[in-house]
Protein backbone atom coordinates (compact mmCIF):
# COMPACT_ATOMS: atom_id res chain seq x y z
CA UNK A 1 -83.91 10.88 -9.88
CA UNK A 2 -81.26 12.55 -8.08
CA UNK A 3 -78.03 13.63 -9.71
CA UNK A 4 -74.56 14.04 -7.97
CA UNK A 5 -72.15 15.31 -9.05
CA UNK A 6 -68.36 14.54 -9.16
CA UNK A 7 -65.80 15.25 -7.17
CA UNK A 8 -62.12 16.94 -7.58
CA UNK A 9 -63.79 19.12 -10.29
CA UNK A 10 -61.99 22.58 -10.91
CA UNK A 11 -64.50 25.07 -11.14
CA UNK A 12 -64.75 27.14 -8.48
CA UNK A 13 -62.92 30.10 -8.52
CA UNK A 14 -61.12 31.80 -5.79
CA UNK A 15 -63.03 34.38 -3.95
CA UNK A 16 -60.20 36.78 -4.14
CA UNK A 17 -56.84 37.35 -5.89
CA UNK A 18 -53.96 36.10 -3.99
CA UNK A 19 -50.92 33.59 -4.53
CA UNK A 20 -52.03 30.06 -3.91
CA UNK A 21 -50.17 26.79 -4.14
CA UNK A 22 -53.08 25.89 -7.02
CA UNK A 23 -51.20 28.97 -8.82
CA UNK A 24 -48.06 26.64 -9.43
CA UNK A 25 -46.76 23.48 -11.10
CA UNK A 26 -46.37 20.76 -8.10
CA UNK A 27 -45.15 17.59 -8.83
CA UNK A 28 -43.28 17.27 -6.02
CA UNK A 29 -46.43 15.75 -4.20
CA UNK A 30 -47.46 12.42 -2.49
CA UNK A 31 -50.79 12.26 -3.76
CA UNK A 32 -51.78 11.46 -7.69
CA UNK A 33 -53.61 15.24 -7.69
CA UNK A 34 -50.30 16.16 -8.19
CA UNK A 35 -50.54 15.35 -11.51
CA UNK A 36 -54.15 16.57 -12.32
CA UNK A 37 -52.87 19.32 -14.28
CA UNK A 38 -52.49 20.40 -17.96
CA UNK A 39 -49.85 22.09 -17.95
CA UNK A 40 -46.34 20.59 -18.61
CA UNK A 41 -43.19 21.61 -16.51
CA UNK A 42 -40.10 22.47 -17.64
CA UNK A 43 -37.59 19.05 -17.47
CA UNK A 44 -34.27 19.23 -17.47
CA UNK A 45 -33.94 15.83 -18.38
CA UNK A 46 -30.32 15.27 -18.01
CA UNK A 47 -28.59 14.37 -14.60
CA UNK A 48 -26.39 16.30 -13.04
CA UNK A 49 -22.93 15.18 -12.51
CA UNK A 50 -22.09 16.54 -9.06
CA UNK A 51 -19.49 14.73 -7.86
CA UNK A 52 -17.73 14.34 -11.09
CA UNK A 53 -15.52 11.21 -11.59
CA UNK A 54 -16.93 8.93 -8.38
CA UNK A 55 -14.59 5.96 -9.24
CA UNK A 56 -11.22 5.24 -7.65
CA UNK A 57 -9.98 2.97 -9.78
CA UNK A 58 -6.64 3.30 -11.58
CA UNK A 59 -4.33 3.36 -8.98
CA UNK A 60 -3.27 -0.51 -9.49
CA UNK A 61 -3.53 -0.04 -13.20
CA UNK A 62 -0.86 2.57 -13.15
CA UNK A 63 1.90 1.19 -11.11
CA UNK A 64 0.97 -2.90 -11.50
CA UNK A 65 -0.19 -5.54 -13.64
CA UNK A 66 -1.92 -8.52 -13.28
CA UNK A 67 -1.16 -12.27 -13.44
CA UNK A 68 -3.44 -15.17 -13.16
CA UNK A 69 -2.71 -17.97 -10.30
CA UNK A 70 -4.04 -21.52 -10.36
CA UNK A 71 -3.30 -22.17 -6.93
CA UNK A 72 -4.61 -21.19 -3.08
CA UNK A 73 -1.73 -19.27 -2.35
CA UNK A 74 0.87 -17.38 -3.57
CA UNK A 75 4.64 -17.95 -2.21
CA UNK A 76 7.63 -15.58 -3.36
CA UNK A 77 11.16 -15.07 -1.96
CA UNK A 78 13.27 -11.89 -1.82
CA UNK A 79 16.98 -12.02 -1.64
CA UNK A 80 18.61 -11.28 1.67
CA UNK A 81 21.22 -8.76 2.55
CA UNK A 82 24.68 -9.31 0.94
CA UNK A 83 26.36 -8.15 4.05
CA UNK A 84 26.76 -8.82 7.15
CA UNK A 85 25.63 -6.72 9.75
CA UNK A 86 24.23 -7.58 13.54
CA UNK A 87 22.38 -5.62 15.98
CA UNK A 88 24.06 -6.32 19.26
CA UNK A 89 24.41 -6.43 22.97
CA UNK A 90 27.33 -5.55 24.66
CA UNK A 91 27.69 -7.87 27.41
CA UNK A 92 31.38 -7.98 28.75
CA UNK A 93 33.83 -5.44 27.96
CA UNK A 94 36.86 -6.84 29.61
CA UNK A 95 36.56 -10.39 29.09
CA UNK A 96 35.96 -12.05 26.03
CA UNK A 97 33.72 -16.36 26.07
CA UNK A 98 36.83 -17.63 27.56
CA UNK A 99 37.94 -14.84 29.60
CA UNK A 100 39.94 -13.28 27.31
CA UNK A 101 41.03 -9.66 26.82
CA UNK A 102 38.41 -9.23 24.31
CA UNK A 103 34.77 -8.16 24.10
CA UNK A 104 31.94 -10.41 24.58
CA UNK A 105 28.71 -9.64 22.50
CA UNK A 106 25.61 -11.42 22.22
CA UNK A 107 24.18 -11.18 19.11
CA UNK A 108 20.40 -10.31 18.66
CA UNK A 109 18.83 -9.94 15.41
CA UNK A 110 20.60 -9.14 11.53
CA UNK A 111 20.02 -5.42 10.99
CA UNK A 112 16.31 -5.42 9.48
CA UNK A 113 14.99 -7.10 13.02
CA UNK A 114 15.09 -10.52 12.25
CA UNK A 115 16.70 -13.57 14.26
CA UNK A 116 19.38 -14.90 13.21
CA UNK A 117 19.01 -17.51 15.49
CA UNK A 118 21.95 -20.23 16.23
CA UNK A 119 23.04 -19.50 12.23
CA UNK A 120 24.66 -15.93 12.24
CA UNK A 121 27.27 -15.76 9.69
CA UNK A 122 30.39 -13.76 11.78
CA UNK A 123 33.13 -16.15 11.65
CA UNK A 124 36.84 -16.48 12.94
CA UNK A 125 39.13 -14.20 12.15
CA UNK A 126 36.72 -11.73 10.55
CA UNK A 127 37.59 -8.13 10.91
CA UNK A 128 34.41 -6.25 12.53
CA UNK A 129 33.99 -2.81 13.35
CA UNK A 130 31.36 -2.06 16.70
CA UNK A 131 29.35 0.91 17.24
CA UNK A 132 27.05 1.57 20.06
CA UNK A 133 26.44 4.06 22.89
CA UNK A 134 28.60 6.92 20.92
CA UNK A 135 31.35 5.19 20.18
CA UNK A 136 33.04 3.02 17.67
CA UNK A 137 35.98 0.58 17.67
CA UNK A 138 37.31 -2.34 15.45
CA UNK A 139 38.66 -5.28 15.98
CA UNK A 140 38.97 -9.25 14.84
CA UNK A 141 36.99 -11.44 16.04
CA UNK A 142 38.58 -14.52 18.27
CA UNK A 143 36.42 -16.67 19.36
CA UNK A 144 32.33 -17.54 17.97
CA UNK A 145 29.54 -19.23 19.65
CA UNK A 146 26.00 -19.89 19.06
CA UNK A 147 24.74 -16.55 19.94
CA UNK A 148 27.88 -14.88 21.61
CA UNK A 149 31.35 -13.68 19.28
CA UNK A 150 34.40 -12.02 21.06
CA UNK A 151 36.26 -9.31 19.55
CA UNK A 152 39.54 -7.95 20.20
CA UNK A 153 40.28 -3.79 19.33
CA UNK A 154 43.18 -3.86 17.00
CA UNK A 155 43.87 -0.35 19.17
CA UNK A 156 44.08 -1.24 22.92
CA UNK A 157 43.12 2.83 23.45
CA UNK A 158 40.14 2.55 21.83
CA UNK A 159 37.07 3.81 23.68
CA UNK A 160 35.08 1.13 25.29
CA UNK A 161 31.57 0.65 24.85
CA UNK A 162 29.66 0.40 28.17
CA UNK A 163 28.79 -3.08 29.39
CA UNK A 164 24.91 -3.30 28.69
CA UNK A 165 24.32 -1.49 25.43
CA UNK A 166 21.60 -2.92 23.92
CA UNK A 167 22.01 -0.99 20.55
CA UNK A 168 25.15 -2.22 19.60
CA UNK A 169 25.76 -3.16 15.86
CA UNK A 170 28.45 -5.18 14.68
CA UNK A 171 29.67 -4.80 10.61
CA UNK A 172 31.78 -7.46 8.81
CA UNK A 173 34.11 -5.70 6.44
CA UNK A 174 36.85 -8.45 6.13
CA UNK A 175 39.02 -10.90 7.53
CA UNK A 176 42.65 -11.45 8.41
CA UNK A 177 44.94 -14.27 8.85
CA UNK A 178 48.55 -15.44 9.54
CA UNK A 179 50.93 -16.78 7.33
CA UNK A 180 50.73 -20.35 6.76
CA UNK A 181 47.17 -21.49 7.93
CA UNK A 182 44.05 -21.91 6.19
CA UNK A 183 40.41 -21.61 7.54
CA UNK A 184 39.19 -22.92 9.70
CA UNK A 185 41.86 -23.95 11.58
CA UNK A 186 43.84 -20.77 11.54
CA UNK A 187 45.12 -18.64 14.75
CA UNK A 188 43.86 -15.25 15.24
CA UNK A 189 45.95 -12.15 14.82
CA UNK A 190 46.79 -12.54 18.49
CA UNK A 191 47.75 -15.86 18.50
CA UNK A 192 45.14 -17.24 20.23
CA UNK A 193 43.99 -20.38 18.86
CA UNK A 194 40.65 -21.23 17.45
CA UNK A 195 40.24 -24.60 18.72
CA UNK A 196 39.41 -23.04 21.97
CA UNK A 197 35.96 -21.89 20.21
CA UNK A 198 33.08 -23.53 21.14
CA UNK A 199 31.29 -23.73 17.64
CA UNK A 200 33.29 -24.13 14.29
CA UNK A 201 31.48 -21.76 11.67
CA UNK A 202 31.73 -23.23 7.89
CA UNK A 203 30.69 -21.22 4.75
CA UNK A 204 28.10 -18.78 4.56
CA UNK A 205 24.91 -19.88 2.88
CA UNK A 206 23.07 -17.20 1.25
CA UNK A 207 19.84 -15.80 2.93
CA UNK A 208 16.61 -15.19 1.55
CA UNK A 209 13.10 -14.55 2.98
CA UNK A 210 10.09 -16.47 1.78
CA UNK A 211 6.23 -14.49 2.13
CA UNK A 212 2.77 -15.53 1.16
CA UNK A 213 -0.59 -14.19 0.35
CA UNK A 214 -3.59 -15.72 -0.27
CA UNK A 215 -6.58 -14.75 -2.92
CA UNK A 216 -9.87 -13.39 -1.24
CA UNK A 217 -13.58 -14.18 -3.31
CA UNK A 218 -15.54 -10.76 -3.70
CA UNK A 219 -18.91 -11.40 -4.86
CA UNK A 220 -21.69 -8.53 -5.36
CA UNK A 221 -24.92 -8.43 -7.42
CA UNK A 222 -27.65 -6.05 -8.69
CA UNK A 223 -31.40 -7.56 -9.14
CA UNK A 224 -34.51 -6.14 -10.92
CA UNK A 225 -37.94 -6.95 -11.72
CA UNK A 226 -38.94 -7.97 -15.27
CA UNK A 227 -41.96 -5.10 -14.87
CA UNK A 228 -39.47 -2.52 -13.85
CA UNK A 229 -36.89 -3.13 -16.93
CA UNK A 230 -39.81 -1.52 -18.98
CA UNK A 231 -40.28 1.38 -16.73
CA UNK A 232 -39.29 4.74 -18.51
CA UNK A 233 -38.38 7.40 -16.52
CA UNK A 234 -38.32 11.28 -17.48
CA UNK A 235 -34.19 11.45 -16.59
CA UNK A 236 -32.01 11.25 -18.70
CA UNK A 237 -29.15 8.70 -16.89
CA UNK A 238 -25.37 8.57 -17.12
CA UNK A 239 -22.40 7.05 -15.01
CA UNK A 240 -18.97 6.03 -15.15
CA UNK A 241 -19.81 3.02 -17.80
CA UNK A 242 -21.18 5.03 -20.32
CA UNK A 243 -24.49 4.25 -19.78
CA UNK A 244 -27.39 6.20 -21.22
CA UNK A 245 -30.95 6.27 -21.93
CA UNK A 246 -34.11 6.70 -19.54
CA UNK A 247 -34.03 3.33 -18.08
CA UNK A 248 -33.20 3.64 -14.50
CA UNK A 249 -32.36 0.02 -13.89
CA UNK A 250 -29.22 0.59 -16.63
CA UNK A 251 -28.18 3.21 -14.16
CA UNK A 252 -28.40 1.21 -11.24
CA UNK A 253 -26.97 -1.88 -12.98
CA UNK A 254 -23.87 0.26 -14.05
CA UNK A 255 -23.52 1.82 -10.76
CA UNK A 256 -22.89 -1.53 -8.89
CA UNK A 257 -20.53 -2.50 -11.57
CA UNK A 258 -18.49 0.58 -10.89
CA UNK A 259 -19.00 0.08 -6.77
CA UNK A 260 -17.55 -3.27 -7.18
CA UNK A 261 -14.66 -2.54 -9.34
CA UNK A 262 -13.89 -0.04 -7.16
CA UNK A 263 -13.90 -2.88 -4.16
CA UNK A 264 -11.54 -4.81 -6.64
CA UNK A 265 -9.47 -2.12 -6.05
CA UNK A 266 -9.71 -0.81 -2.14
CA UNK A 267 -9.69 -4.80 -1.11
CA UNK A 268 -5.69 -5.04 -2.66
CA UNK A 269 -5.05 -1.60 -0.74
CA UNK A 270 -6.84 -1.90 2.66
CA UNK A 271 -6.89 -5.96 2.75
CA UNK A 272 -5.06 -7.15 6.22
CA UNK A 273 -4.76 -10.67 7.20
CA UNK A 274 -6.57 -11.99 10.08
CA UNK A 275 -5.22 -12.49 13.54
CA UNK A 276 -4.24 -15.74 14.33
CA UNK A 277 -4.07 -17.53 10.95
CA UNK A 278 -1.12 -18.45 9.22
CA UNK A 279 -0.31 -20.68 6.08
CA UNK A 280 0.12 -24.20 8.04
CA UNK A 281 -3.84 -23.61 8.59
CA UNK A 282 -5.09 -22.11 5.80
CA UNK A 283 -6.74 -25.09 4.63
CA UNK A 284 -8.52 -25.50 7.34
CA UNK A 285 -9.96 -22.12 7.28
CA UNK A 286 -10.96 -22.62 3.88
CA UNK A 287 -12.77 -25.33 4.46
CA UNK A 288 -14.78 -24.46 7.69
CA UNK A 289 -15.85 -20.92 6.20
CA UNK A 290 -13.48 -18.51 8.14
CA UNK A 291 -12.47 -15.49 7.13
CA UNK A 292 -8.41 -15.16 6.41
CA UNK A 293 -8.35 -12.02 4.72
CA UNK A 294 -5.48 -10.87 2.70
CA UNK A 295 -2.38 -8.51 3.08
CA UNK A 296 -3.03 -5.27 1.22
CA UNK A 297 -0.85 -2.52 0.28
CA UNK A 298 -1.27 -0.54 3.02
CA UNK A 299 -0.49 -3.95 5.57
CA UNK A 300 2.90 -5.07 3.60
CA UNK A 301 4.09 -1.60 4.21
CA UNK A 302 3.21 -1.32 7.96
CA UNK A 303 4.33 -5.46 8.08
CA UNK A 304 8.08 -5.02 6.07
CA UNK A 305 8.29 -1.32 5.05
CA UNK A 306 8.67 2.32 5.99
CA UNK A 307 6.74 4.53 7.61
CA UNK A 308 7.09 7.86 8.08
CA UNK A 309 4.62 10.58 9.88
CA UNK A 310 7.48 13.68 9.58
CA UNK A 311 8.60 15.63 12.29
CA UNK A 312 5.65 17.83 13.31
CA UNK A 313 3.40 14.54 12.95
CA UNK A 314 1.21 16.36 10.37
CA UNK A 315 3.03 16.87 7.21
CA UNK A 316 6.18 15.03 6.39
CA UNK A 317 8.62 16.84 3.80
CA UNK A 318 7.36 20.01 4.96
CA UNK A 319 10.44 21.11 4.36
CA UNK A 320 14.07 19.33 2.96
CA UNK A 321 15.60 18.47 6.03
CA UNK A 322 12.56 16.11 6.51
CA UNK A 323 12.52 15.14 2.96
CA UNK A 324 15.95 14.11 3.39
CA UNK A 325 15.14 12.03 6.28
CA UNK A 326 13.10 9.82 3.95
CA UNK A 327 15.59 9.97 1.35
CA UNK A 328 18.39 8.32 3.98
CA UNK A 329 15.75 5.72 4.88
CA UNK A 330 15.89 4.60 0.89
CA UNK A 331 19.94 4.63 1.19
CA UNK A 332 19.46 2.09 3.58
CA UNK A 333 17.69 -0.27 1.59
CA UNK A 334 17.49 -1.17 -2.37
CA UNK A 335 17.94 2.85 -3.16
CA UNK A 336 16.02 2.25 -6.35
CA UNK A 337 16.15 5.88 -8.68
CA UNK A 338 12.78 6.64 -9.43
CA UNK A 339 9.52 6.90 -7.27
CA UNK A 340 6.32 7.67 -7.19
CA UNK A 341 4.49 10.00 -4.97
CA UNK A 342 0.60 9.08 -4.71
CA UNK A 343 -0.57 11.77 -1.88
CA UNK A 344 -4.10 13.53 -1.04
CA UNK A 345 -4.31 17.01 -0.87
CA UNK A 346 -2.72 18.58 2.33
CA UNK A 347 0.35 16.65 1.49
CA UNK A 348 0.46 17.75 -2.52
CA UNK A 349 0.34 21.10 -1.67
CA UNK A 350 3.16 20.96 1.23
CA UNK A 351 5.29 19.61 -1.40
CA UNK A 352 4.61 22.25 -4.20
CA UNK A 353 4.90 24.84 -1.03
CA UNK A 354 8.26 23.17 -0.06
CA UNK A 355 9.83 23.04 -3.48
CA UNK A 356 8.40 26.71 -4.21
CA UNK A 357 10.88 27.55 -0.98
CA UNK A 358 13.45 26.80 -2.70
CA UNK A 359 12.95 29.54 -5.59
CA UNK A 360 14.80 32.90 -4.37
CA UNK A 361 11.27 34.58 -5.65
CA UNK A 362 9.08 31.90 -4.19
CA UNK A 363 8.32 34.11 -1.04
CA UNK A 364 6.72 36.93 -2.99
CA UNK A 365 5.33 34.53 -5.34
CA UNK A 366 6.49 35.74 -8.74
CA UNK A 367 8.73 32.63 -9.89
CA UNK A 368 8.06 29.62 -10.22
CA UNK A 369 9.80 26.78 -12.36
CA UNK A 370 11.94 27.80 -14.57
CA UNK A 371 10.15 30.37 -16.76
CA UNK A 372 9.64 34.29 -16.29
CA UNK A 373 6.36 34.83 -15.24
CA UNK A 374 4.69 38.29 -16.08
CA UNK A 375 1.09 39.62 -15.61
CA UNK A 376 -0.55 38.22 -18.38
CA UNK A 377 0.83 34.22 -17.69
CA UNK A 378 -0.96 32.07 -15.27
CA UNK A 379 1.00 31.23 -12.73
CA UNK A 380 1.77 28.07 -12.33
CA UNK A 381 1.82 27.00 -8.57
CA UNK A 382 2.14 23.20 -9.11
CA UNK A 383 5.18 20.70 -9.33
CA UNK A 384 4.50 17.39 -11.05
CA UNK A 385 7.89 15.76 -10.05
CA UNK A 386 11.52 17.12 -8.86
CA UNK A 387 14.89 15.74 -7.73
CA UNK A 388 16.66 15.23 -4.94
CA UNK A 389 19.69 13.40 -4.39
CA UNK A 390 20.55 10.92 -6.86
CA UNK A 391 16.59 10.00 -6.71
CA UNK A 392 13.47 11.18 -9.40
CA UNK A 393 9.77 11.49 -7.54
CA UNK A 394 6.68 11.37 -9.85
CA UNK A 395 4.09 13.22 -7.85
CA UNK A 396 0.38 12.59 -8.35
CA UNK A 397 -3.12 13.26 -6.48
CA UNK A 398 -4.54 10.26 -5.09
CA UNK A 399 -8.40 10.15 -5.27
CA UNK A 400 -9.02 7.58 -2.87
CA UNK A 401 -7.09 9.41 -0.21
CA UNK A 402 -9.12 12.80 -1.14
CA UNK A 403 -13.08 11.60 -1.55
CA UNK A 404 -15.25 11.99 1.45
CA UNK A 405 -17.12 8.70 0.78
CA UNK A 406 -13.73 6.74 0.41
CA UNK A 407 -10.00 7.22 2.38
CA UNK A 408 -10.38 10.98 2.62
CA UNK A 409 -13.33 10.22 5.17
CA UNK A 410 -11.83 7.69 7.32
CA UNK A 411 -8.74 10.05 7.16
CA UNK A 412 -10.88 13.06 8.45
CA UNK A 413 -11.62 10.75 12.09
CA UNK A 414 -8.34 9.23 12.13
CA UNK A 415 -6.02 11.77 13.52
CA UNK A 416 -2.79 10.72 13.76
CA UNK A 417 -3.25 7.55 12.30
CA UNK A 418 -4.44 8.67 9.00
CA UNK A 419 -2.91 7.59 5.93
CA UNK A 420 -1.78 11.24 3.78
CA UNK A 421 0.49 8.97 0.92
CA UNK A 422 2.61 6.36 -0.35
CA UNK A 423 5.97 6.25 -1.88
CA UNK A 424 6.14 3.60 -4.37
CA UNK A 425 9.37 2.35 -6.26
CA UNK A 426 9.42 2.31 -10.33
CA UNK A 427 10.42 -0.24 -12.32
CA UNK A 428 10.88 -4.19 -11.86
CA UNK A 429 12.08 -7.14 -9.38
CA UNK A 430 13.58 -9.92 -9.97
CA UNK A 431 12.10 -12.70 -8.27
CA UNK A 432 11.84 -16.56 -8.08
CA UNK A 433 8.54 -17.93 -8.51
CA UNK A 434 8.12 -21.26 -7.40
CA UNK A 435 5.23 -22.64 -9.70
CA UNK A 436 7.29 -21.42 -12.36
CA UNK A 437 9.82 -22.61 -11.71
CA UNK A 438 12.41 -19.72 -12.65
CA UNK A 439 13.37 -16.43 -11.96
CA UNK A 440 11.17 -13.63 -14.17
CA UNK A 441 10.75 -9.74 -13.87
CA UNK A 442 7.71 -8.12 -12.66
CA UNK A 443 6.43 -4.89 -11.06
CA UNK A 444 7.06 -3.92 -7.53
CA UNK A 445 3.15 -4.45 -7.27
CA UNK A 446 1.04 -6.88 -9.40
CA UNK A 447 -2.02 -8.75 -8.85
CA UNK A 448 -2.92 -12.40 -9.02
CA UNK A 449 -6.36 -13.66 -10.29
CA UNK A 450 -7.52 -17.06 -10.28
CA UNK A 451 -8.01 -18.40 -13.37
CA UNK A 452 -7.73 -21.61 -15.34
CA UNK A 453 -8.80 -23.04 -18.85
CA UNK A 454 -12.69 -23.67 -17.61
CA UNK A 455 -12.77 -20.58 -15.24
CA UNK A 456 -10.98 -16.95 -15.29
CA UNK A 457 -11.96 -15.04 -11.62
CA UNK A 458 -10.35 -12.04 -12.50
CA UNK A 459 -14.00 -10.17 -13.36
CA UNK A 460 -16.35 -12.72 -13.94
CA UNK A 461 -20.11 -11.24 -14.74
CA UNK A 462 -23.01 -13.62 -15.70
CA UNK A 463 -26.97 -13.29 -15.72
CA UNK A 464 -29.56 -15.17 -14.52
CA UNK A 465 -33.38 -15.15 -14.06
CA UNK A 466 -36.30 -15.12 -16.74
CA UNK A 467 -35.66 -10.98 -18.20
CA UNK A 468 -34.05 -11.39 -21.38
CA UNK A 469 -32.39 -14.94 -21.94
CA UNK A 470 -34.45 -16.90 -19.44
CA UNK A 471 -32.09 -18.91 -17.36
CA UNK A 472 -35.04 -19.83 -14.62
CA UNK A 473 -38.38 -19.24 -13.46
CA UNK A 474 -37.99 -16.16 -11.40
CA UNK A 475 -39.26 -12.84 -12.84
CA UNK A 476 -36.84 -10.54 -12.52
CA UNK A 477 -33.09 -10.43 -13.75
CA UNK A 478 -29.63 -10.78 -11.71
CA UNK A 479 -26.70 -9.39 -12.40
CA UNK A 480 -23.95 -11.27 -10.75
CA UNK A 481 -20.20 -10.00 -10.26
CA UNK A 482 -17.11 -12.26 -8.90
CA UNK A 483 -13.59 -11.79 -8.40
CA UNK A 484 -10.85 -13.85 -7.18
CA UNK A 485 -7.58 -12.22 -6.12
CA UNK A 486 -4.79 -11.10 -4.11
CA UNK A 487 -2.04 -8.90 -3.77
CA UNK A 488 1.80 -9.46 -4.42
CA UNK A 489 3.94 -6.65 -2.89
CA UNK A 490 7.41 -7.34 -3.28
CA UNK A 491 10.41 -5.50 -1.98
CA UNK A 492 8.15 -3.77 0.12
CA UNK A 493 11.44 -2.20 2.05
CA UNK A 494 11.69 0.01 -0.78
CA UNK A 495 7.96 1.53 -0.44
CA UNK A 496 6.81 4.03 2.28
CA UNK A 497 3.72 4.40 3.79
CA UNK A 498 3.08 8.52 4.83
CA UNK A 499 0.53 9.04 8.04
């Protein structure tokens, strides 16, 4: 009977003394001989935290709050202007609508770009001052039209603005009248009478703007097999949610509830509308599947705020004259005290190197702040917040402009247009909300969830499958994740978008 003997067996020796791969531990292998040995490695079990926090989230938390909305859309109204003010075309220096000794202008659109229309609010008799091409001048106006006004110069030596000036602007800062007449039917300061106006302007209604954003669905899930939820591994996990243990499928569940909190978050930032839909067809975009999108942070600001990319184009408030230029953009509109910077790196440190300027040490780099530093004191090179003006800025890193695998990658292929930080306003609006009903107070920035007594959208997580509490035949269990939401950026004139 013959014998044979089996195979794999470790007991031959090696002819001579040398360094093998059979001299080490593998179990780095493809092949289950890998394992075939006695001897046990040593595991370090736990897993290394490389990129330390991964998560962006926080950013919305900090500055916002949140609000649910029953409804498809969301509709708000800001307050307009409380003056009057009119960019402007000159169009007839020496003759006024009726030929007049007067100016004609044609007005184009209020001050913030918008038209006005047939319902501009200059009136007869209002006193006006007019600035383009260099030079400025005031008068009253005489006669008013649908688009056109005339004004005379109270000084006949007054410098006259060249007939085609597109860049006029016209300012309402009063009115005048003569004895004895009441508006409307009251004679100009030169006597010439308003009947001869084409158009009879009544009272001023106040203006206000109406916007509206819609809610976007995110959805996201995670799935495992019921065989692999009873898998041990040999590492130890951990993540963002606490998680723990040697399961793997707790890390990977955990991870995908961080990724889409995350998207919770970079969806109300980066969201932008899509082209060619508005709110008379958002219905019907609903219904047939299209995608609308939503406006975003960074959208509103582009859409109805400031943007600034300083004067070099690759750091703004590199120094304080171009700090200063941002500063006179906020005179211009609600001038609101106290901001917040939220900047990525290259723009922190230009600000700490630009307010370090300003310390009569700062160029040898012994004083900073307003302590005594000596040999033994770290220095302190940093600058959480400073003021200029009659405004406070809050400044703070923001992660989702620095991390490779978020902003701060896009940024690094962008070039010009890349986004370095945003100036955000503190504090509250006062606003008119029309489900409501009345006006309330809320944050610059808040966020509307869909929610109702049956349903709340704002993080909805359920579980389904046979794992655990069997909800249906399959074998394996799914995690499921949903979110309903939107936006609201209000007064978004007073926030500034940094590229």
């Amino acid at each position: 009977m013959a014998i044979t003997a089996g195979g794999s067996l470790n007991s031959v020796p090696a002819p001579q003394k040398q360094t093998l791969n059979s001299n080490y531990l593998d179990f780095t292998g493809t092949t289950d001989t890998t394992w075939a040995q006695q001897y046990l490695p040593d595991l370090m079990e736990k897993e290394a935290e490389v990129f330390g926090p991964r998560t962006i989230s926080g950013f919305l938390s900090k500055i916002g709050a949140e609000e649910a909305m029953t409804s498809d859309q969301v509709v708000w109204s800001e307050q307009g202007r409380l003056h009057l003010s009119y960019k402007c075309s000159m169009i007839d220096h020496d003759a006024g609508i009726s030929g007049n000794l007067g100016c004609k202008i044609e007005i184009l659109t209020d001050i913030d770009g918008l038209d006005p229309g047939n319902n501009h609010g200059v009136r007869l008799n209002d006193t006006v001052i007019v600035a383009g091409g260099g030079k400025t001048f005031k008068g009253i106006v005489t006669e008013v039209s649908t688009v056109f006004i005339e004004v005379v110069p109270y000084d006949a030596n007054d410098s006259v603005i060249a007939n085609g000036t597109d860049n006029c602007t016209v300012l309402v800062y009063g009115s005048e009248f003569r004895k004895g007449v009441s508006y409307p039917g009251a004679l100009a300061d030169n006597g010439a009478s308003n009947a001869a106006s084409t158009e009879s302007r009544g009272a001023n209604e106040p203006k206000f703007q109406t916007f509206t954003n819609k809610p976007i669905i995110l959805k996201d899930y995670y799935e495992v097999s019921g065989s692999d939820t009873s898998r041990i591994g040999w590492v130890e996990i951990t993540g963002e949610e606490g998680q723990s243990g040697y399961l793997w499928y707790l890390k990977a569940e955990a991870d995908t509830r961080a990724r889409f909190t995350d998207y919770l978050e970079m969806s109300m930032i980066e969201g932008v509308r899509a082209s060619g839909t508005n709110d008379a067809d958002l219905a019907v975009h609903n219904s047939d599947g299209a995608a609308t999108g939503t406006e975003g942070l960074f959208a509103a600001i582009e859409s109805r705020g400031n943007l600034t990319s300083g004067v070099t184009g690759v750091n703004a408030a590199t120094d304080l004259a171009e700090f200063d230029a941002i500063l006179a953009e906020f005179d211009k509109q609600g001038a609101i005290e106290e901001n917040m910077l939220f900047v990525n790196r290259a723009t922190s440190l230009a600000f700490d190197d630009m307010l370090a300027s300003m310390n009569s040490y700062g160029a040898g780099g012994t004083s900073y702040g307003v302590f005594e530093n000596d040999e033994d004191m770290a220095l302190n090179l940093g600058f959480s917040g400073f003021r200029r003006g009659s405004y406070d800025f809050y400044k703070s890193d923001f992660r989702y402009l620095n991390d490779l695998a978020t902003r701060g990658g896009i940024n690094a292929a962008a070039g010009a247009s890349a986004i370095r930080g945003v100036i955000i306003p503190a504090g509250t609006s006062t606003v008119y909300d029309q489900q409501l009903g009345k006006n309330l107070k809320r944050p610059f920035l808040h966020v509307r969830y869909r929610a109702s007594q049956t349903d709340d959208r704002r993080m909805k997580t359920w579980t389904t499958g046979s794992v655990g509490a069997a909800t249906s035949a399959l074998d394996a269990m799914q995690i499921h994740f949903l979110s309903e939401r939107c936006l609201i950026t209000q007064g978004a004139n007073n926030f500034m978008l940094m590229k």
